[in-house]
N, C-alpha and C. Protein backbone atom coordinates (compact mmCIF):
# COMPACT_ATOMS: atom_id res chain seq x y z
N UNK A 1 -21.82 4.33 -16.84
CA UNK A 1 -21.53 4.01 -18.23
C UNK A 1 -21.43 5.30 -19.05
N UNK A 2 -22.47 5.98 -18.87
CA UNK A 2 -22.24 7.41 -19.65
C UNK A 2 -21.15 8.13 -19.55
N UNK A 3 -20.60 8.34 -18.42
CA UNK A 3 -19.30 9.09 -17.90
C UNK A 3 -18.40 8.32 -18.36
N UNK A 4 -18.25 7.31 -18.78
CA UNK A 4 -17.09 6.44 -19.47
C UNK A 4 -17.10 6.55 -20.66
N UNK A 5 -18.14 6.70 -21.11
CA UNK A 5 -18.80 7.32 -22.51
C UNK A 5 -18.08 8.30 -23.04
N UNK A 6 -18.36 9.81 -22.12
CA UNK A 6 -17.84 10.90 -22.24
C UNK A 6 -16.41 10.98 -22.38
N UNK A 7 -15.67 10.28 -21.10
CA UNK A 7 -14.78 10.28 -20.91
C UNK A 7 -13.86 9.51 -22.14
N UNK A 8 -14.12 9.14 -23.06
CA UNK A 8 -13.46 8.76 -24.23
C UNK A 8 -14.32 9.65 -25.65
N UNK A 9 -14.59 11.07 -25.04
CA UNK A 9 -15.11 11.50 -26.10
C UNK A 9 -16.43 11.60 -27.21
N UNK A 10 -17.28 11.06 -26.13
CA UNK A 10 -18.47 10.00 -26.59
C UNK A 10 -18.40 9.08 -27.49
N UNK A 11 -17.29 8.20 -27.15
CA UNK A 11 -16.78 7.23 -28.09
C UNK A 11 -17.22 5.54 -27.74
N UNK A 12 -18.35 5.28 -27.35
CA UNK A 12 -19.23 4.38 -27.08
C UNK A 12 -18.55 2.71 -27.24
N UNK A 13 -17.99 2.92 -28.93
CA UNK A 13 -17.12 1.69 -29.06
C UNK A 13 -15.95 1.58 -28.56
N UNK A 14 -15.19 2.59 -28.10
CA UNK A 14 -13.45 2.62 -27.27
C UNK A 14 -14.15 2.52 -25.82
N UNK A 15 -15.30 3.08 -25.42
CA UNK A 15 -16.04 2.50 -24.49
C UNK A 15 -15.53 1.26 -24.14
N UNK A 16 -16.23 0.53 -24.63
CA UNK A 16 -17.06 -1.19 -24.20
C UNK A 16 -15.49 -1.88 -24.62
N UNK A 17 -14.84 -1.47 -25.84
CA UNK A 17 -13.49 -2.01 -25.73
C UNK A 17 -12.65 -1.88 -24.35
N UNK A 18 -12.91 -1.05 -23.49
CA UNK A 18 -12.16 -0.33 -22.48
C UNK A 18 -12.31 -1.35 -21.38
N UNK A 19 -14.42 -1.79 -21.24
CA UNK A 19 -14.69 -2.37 -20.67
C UNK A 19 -14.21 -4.10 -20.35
N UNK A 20 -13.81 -4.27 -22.19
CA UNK A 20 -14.08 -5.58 -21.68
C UNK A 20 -12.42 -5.88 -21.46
N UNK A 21 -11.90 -5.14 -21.88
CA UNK A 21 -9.91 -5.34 -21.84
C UNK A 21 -9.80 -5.41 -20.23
N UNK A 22 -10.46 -4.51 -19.43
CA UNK A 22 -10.34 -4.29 -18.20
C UNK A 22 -10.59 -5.96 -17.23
N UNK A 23 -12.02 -6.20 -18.02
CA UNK A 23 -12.79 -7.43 -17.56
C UNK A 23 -11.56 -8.73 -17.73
N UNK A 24 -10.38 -8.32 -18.60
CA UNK A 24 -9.89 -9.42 -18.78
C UNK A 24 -8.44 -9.19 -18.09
N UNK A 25 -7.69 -8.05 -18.17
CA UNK A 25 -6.65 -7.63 -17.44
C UNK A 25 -6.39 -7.70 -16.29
N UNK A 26 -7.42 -7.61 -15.85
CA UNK A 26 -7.72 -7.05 -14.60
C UNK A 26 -8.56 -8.07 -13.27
N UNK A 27 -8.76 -9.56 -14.03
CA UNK A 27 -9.66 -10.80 -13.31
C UNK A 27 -8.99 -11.06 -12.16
N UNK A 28 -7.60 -10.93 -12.14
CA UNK A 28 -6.90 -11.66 -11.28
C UNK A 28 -5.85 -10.45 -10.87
N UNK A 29 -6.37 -9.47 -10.27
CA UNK A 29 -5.46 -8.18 -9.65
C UNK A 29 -5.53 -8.56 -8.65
N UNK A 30 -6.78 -8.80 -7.82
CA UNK A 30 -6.71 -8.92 -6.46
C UNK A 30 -5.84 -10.15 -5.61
N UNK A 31 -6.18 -11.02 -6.59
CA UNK A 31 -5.12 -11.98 -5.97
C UNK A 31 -3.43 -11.88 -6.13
N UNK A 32 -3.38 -11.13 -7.17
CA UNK A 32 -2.06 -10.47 -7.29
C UNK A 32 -1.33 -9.47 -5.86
N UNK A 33 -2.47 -9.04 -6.01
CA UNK A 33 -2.07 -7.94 -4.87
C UNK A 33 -2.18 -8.77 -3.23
N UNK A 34 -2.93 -9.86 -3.08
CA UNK A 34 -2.65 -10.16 -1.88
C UNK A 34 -1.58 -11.13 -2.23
N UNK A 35 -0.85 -11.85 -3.10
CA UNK A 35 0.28 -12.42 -2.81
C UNK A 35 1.39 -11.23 -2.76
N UNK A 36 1.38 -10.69 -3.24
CA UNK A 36 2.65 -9.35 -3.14
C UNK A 36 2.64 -9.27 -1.48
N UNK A 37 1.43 -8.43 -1.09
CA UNK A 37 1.22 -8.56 0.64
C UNK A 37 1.45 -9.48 1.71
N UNK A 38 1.15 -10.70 1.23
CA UNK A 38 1.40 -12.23 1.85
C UNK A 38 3.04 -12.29 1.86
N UNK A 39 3.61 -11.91 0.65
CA UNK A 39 4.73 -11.77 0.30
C UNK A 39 6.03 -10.92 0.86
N UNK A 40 5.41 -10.05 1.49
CA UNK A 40 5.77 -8.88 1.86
C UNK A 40 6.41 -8.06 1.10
N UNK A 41 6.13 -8.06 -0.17
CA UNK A 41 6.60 -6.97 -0.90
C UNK A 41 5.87 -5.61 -1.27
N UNK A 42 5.92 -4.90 -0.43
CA UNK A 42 4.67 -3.87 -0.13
C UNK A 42 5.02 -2.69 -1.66
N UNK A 43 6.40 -2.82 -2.09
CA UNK A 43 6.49 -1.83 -3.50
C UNK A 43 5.95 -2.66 -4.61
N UNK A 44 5.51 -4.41 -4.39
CA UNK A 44 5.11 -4.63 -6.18
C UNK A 44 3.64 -3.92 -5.51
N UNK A 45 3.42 -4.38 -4.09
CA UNK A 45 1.43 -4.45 -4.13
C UNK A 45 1.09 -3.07 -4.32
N UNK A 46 1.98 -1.87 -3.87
CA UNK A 46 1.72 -0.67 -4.23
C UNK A 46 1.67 -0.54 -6.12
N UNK A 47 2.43 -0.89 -6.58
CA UNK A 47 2.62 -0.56 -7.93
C UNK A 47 1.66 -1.19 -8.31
N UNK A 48 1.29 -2.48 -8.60
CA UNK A 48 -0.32 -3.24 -8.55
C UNK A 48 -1.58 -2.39 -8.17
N UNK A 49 -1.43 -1.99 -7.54
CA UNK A 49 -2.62 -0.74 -6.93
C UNK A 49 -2.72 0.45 -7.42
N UNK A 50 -1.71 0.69 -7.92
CA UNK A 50 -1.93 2.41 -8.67
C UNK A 50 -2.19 1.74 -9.84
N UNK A 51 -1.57 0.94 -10.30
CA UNK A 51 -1.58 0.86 -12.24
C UNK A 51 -3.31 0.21 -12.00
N UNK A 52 -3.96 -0.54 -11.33
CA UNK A 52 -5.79 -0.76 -10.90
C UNK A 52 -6.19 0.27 -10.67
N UNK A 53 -6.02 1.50 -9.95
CA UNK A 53 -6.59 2.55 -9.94
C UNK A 53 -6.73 3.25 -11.03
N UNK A 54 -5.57 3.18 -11.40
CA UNK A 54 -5.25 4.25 -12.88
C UNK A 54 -6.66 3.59 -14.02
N UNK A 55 -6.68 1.89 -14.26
CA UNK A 55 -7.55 1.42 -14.62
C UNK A 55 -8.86 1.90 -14.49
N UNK A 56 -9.16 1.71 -13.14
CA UNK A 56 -10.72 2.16 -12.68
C UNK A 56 -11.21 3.09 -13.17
N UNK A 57 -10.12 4.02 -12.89
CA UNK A 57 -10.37 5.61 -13.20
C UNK A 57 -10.78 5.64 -14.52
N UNK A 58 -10.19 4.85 -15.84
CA UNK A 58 -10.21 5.19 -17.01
C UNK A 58 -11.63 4.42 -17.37
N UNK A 59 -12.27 3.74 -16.83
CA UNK A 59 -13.65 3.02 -17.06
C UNK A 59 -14.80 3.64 -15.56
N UNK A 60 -14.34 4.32 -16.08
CA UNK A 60 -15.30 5.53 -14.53
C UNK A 60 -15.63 4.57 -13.13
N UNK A 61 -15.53 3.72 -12.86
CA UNK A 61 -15.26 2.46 -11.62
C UNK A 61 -14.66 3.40 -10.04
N UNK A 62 -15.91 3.95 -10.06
CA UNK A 62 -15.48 5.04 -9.12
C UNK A 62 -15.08 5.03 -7.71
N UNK A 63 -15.94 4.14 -7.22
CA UNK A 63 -15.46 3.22 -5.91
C UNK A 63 -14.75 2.31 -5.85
N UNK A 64 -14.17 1.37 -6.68
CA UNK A 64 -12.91 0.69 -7.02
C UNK A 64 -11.83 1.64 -6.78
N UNK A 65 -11.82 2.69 -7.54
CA UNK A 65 -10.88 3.85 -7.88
C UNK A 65 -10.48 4.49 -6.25
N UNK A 66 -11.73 4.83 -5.26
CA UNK A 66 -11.39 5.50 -4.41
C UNK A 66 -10.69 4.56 -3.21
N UNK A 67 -11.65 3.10 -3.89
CA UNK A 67 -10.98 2.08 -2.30
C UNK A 67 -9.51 1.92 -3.04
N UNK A 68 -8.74 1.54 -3.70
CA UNK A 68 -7.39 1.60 -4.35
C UNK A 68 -6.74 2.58 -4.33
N UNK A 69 -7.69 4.12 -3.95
CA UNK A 69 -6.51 5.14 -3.81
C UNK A 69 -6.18 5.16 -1.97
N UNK A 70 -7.06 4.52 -1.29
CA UNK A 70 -7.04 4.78 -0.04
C UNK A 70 -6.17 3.62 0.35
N UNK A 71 -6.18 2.48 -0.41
CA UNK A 71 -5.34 1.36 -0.18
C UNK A 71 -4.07 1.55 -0.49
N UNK A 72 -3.27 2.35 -1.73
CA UNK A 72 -2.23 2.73 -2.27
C UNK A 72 -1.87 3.70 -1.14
N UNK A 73 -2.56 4.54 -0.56
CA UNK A 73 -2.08 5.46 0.87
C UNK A 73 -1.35 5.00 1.73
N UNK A 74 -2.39 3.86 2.10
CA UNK A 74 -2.24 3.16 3.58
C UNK A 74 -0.86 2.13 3.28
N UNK A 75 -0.41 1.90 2.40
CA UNK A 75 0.79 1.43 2.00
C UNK A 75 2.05 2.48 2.11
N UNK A 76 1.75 3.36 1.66
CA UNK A 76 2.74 4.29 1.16
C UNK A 76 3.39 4.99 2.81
N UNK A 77 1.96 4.78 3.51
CA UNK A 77 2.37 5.80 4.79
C UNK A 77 2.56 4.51 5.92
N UNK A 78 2.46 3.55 5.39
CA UNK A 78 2.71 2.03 6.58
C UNK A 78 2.30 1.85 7.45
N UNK A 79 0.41 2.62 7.26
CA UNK A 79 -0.67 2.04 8.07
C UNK A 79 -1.14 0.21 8.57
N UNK A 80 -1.28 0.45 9.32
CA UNK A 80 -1.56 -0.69 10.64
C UNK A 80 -2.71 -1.71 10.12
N UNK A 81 -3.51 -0.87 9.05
CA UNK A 81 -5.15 -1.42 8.96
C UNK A 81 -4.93 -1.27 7.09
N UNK A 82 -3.62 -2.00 6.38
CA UNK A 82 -3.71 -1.95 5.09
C UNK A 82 -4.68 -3.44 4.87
N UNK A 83 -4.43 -4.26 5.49
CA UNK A 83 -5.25 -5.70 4.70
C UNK A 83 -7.07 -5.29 5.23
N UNK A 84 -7.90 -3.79 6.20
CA UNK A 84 -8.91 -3.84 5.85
C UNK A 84 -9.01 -3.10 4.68
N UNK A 85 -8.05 -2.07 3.95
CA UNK A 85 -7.78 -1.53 3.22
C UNK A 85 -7.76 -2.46 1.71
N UNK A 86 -7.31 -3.24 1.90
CA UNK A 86 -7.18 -4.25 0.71
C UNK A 86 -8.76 -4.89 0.55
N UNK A 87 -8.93 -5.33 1.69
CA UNK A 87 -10.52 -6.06 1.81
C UNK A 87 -11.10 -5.33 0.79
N UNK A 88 -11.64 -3.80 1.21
CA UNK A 88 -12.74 -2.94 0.40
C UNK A 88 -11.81 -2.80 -1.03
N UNK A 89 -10.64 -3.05 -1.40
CA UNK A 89 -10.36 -2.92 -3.14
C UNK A 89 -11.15 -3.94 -3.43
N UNK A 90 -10.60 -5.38 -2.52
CA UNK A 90 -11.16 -7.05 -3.32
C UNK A 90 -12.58 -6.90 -3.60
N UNK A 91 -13.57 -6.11 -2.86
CA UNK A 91 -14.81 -5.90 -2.87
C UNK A 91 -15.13 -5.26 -3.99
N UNK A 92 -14.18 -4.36 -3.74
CA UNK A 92 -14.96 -3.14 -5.25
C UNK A 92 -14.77 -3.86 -6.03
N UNK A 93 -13.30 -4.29 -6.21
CA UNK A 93 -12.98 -5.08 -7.87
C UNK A 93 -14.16 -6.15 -8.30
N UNK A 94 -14.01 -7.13 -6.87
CA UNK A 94 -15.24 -8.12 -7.30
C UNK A 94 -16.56 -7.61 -7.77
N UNK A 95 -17.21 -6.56 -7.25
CA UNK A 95 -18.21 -6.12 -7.93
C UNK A 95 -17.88 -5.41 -9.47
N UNK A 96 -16.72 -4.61 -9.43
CA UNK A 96 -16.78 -4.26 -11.05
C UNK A 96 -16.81 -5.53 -12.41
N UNK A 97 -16.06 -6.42 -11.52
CA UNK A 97 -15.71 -7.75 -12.59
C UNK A 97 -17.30 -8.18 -12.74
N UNK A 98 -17.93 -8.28 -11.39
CA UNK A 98 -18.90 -9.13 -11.58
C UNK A 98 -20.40 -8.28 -12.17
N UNK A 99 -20.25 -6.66 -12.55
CA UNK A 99 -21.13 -5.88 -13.57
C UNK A 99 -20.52 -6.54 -14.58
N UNK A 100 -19.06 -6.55 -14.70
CA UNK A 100 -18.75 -6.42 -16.12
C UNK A 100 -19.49 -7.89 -16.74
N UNK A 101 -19.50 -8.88 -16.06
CA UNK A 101 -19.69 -10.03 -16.85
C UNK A 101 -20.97 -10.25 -16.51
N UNK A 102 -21.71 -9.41 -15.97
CA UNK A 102 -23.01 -9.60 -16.31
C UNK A 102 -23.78 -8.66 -17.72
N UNK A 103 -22.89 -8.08 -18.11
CA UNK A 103 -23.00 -6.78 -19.16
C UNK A 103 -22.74 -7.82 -20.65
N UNK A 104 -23.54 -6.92 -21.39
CA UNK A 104 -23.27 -7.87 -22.76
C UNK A 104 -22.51 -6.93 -23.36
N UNK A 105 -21.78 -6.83 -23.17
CA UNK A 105 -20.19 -6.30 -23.94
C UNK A 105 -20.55 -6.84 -25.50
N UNK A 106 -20.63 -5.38 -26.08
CA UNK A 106 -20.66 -5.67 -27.50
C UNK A 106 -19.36 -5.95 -28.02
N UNK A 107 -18.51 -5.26 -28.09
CA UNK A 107 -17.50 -5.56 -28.22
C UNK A 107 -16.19 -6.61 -27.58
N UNK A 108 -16.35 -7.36 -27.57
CA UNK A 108 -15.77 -8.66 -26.86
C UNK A 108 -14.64 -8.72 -27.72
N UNK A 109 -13.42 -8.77 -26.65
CA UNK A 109 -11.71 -8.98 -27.24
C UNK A 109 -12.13 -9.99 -27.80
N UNK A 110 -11.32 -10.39 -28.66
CA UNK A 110 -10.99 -11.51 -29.13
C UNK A 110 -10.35 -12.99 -28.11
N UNK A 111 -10.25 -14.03 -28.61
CA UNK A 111 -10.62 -15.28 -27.19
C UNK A 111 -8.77 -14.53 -26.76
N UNK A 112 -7.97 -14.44 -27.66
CA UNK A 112 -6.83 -14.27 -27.30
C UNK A 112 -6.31 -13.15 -27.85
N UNK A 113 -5.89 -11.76 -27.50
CA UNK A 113 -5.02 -10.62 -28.20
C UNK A 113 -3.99 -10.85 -28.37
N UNK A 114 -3.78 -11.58 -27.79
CA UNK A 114 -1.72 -12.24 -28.19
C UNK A 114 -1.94 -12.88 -29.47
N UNK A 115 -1.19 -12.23 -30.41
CA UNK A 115 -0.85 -13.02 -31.49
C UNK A 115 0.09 -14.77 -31.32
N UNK A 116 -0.74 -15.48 -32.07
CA UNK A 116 0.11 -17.02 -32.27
C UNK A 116 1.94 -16.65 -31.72
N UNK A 117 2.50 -17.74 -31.05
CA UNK A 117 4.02 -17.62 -31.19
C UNK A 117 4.48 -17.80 -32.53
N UNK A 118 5.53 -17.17 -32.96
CA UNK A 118 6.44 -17.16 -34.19
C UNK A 118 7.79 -16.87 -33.70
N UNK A 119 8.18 -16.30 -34.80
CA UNK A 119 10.17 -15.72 -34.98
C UNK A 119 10.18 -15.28 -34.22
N UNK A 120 9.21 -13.94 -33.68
CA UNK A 120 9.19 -12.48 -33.15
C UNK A 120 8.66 -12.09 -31.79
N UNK A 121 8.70 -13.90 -31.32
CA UNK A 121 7.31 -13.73 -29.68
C UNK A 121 8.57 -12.93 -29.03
N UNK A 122 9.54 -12.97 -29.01
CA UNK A 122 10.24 -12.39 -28.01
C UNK A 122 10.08 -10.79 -28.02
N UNK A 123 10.39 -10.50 -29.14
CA UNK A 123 10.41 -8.69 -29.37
C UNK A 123 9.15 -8.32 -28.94
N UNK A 124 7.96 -9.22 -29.72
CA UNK A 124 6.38 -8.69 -29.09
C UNK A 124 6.07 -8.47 -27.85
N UNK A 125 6.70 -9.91 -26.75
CA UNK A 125 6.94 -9.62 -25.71
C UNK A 125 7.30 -8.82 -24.56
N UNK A 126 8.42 -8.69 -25.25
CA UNK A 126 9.17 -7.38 -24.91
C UNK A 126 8.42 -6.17 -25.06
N UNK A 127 7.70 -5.79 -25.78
CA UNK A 127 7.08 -4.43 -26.25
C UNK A 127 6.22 -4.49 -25.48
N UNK A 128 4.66 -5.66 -25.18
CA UNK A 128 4.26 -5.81 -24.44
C UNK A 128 4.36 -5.69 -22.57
N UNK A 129 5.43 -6.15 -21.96
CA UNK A 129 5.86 -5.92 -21.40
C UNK A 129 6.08 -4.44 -20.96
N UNK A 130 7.13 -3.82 -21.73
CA UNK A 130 7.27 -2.85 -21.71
C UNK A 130 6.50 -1.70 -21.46
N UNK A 131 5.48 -2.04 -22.40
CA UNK A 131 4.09 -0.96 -21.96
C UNK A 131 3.11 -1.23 -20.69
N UNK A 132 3.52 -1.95 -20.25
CA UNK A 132 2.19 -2.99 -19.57
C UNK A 132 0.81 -3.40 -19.63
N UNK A 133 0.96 -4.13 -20.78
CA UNK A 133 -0.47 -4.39 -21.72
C UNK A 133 -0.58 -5.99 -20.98
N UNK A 134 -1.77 -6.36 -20.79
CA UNK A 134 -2.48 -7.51 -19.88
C UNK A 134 -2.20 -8.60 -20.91
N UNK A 135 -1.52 -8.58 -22.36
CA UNK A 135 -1.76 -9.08 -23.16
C UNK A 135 -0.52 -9.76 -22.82
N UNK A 136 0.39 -9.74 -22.62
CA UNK A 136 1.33 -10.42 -22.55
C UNK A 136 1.06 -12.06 -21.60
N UNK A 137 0.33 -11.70 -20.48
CA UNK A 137 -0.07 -13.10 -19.94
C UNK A 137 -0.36 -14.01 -20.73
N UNK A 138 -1.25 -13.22 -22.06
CA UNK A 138 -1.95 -14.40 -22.85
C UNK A 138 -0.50 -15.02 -23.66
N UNK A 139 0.61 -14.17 -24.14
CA UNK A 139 1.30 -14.40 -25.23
C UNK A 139 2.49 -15.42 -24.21
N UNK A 140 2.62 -15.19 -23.13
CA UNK A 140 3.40 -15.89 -22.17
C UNK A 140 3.15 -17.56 -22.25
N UNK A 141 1.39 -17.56 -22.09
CA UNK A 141 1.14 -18.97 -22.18
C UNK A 141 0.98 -19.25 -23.49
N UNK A 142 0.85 -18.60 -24.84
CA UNK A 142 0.22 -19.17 -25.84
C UNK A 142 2.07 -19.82 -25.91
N UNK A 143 2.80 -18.75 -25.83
CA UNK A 143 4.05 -19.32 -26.33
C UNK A 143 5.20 -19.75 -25.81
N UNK A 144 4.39 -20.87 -24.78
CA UNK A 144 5.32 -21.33 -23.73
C UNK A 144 6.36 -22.33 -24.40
N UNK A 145 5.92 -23.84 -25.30
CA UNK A 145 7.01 -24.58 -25.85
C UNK A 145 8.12 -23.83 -26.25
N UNK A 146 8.06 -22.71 -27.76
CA UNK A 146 8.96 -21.69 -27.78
C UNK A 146 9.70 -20.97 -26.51
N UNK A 147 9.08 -20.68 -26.02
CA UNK A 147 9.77 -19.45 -25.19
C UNK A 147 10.92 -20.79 -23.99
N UNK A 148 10.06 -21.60 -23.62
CA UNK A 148 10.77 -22.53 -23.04
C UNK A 148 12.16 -23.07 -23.68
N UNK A 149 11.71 -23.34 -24.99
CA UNK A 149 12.93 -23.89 -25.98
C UNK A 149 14.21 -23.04 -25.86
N UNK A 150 13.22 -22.00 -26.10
CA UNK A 150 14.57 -20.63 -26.34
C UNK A 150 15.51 -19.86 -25.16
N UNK A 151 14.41 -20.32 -23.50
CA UNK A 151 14.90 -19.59 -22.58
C UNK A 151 16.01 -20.63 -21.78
N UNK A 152 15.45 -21.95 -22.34
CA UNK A 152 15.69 -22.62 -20.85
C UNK A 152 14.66 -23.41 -20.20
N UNK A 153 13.74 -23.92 -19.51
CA UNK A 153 12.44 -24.48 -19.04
C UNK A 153 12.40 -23.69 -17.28
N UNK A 154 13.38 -23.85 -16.58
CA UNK A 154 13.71 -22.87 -15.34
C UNK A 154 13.55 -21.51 -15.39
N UNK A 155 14.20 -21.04 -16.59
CA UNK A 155 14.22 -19.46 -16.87
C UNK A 155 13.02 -19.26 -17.16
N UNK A 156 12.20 -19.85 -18.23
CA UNK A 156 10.86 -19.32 -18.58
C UNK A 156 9.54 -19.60 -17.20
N UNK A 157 9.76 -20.77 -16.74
CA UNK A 157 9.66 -20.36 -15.46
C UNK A 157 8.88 -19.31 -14.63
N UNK A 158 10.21 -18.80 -14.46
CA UNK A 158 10.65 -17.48 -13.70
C UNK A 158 9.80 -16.31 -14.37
N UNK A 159 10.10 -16.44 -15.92
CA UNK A 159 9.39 -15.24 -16.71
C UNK A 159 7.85 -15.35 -16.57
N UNK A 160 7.27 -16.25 -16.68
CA UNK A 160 6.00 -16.83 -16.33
C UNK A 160 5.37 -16.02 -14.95
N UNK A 161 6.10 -16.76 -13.82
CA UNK A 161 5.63 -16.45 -12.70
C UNK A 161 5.53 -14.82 -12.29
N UNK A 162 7.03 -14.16 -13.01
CA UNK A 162 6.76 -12.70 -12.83
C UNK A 162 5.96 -12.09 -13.69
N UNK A 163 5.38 -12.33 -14.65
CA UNK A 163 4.32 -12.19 -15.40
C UNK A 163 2.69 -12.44 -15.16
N UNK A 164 2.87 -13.02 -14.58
CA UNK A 164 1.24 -13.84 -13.64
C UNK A 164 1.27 -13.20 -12.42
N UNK A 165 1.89 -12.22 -11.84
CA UNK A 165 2.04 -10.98 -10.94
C UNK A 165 1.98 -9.76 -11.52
N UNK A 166 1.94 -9.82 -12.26
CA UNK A 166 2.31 -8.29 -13.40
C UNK A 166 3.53 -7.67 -13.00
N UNK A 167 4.56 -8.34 -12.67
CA UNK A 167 5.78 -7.77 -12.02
C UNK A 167 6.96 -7.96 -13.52
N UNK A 168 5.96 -6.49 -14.56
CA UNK A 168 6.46 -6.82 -15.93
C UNK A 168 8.27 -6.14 -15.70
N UNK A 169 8.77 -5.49 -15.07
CA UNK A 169 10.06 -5.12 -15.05
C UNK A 169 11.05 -6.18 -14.42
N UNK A 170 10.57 -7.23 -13.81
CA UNK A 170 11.60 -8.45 -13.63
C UNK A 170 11.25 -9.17 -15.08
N UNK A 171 10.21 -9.46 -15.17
CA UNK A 171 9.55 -10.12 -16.56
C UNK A 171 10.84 -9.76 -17.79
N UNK A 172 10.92 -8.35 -17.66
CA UNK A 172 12.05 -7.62 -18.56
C UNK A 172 13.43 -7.87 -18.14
N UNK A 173 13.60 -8.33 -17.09
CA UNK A 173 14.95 -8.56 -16.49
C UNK A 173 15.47 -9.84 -16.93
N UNK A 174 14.30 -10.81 -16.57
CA UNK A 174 14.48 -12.20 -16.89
C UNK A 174 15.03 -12.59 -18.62
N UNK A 175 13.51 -11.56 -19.48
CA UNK A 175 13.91 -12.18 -20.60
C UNK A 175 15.00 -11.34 -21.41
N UNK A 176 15.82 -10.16 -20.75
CA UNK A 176 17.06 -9.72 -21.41
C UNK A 176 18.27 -10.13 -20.86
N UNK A 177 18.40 -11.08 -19.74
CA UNK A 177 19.55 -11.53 -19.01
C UNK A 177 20.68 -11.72 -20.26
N UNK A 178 21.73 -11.57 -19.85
CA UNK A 178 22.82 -11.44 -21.24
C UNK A 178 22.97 -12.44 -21.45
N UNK A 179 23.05 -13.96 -20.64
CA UNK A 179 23.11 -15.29 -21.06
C UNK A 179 22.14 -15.47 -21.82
N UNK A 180 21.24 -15.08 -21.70
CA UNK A 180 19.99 -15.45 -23.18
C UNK A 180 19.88 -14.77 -24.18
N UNK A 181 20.68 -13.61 -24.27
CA UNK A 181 20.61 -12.67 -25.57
C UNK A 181 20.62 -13.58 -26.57
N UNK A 182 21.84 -14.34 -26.86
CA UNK A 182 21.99 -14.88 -27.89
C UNK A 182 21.40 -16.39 -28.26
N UNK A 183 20.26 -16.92 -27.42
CA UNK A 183 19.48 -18.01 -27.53
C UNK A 183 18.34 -17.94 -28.59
């Protein structure tokens, strides 16, 4: 905790904010990453694995961090023994999730960071997306009738599902397709 401390400057409250965004971004990586694998798409589960590492790293999660860099390897170089490789991430992660929610997080996100749907869910979306902020899952479901209305019910769909993977650059594909620009 201290080194996470430091590591934002001894900034205690960007701290525990760090903590609990993570606690919520981050609940459902592992299962992300073994459908990518199940999947055989070994470039989303790699990209899933660095952007979790990159995470770890930034909330000092140090053994998360090292089993995800050794797992992101064993991908990259098309080792034989990536799913025991995956095992020890699901482990670490499960234990970081399961400090985190035993921790009384002073600072607790709000129930939802996605703002309500309006005029503008799409652009927010989009921005979201774009950056790859965890927040968009929430804004995906808060503003499904809309987004459905506006995409299509098939298309949103699609945006959904690549979104509930964090596979935010189809996510971006889906919702700029030129047939929907003007919906």
């Amino acid at each position: 905790m201290e080194a996470g401390v430091e590591r934002l400057m001894g900034n205690r409250h960007i701290y525990l904010r760090a903590l609990a965004r993570f606690r919520t971004d981050y609940r459902h990586a592992g299962a992300a990453i073994r459908a990518a694998l199940d999947g055989g798409d070994m470039a989303l589960a790699q990209r899933l694995a660095h952007t979790l590492k990159g995470a770890a790293g930034m909330i000092e999660a140090g053994a998360l961090s090292a089993a995800t860099l050794a797992f992101e390897q064993g991908l990259r170089s098309g080792e034989d023994h990536v799913d025991a490789l995956f095992l020890r991430v699901d482990e670490a992660l499960s234990h970081v999730l399961h400090e985190l929610e035993g921790m009384a997080l002073a600072l607790e996100e709000p129930a939802s960071r996605a703002t309500p749907a309006g005029p503008h869910t799409r652009a927010r979306l989009r921005t979201l997306l774009d950056i790859g902020d965890g927040a968009a899952v929430e804004l995906v479901a808060a503003a499904r009738t809309e987004l459905a209305a506006e995409l299509g019910e098939r298309e949103y769909e699609a945006l959904r599902a690549a979104v509930m993977v964090f596979d935010y650059e189809r996510a971006l594909e889906l919702l700029d397709q030129p047939d929907l620009a003007g919906k």
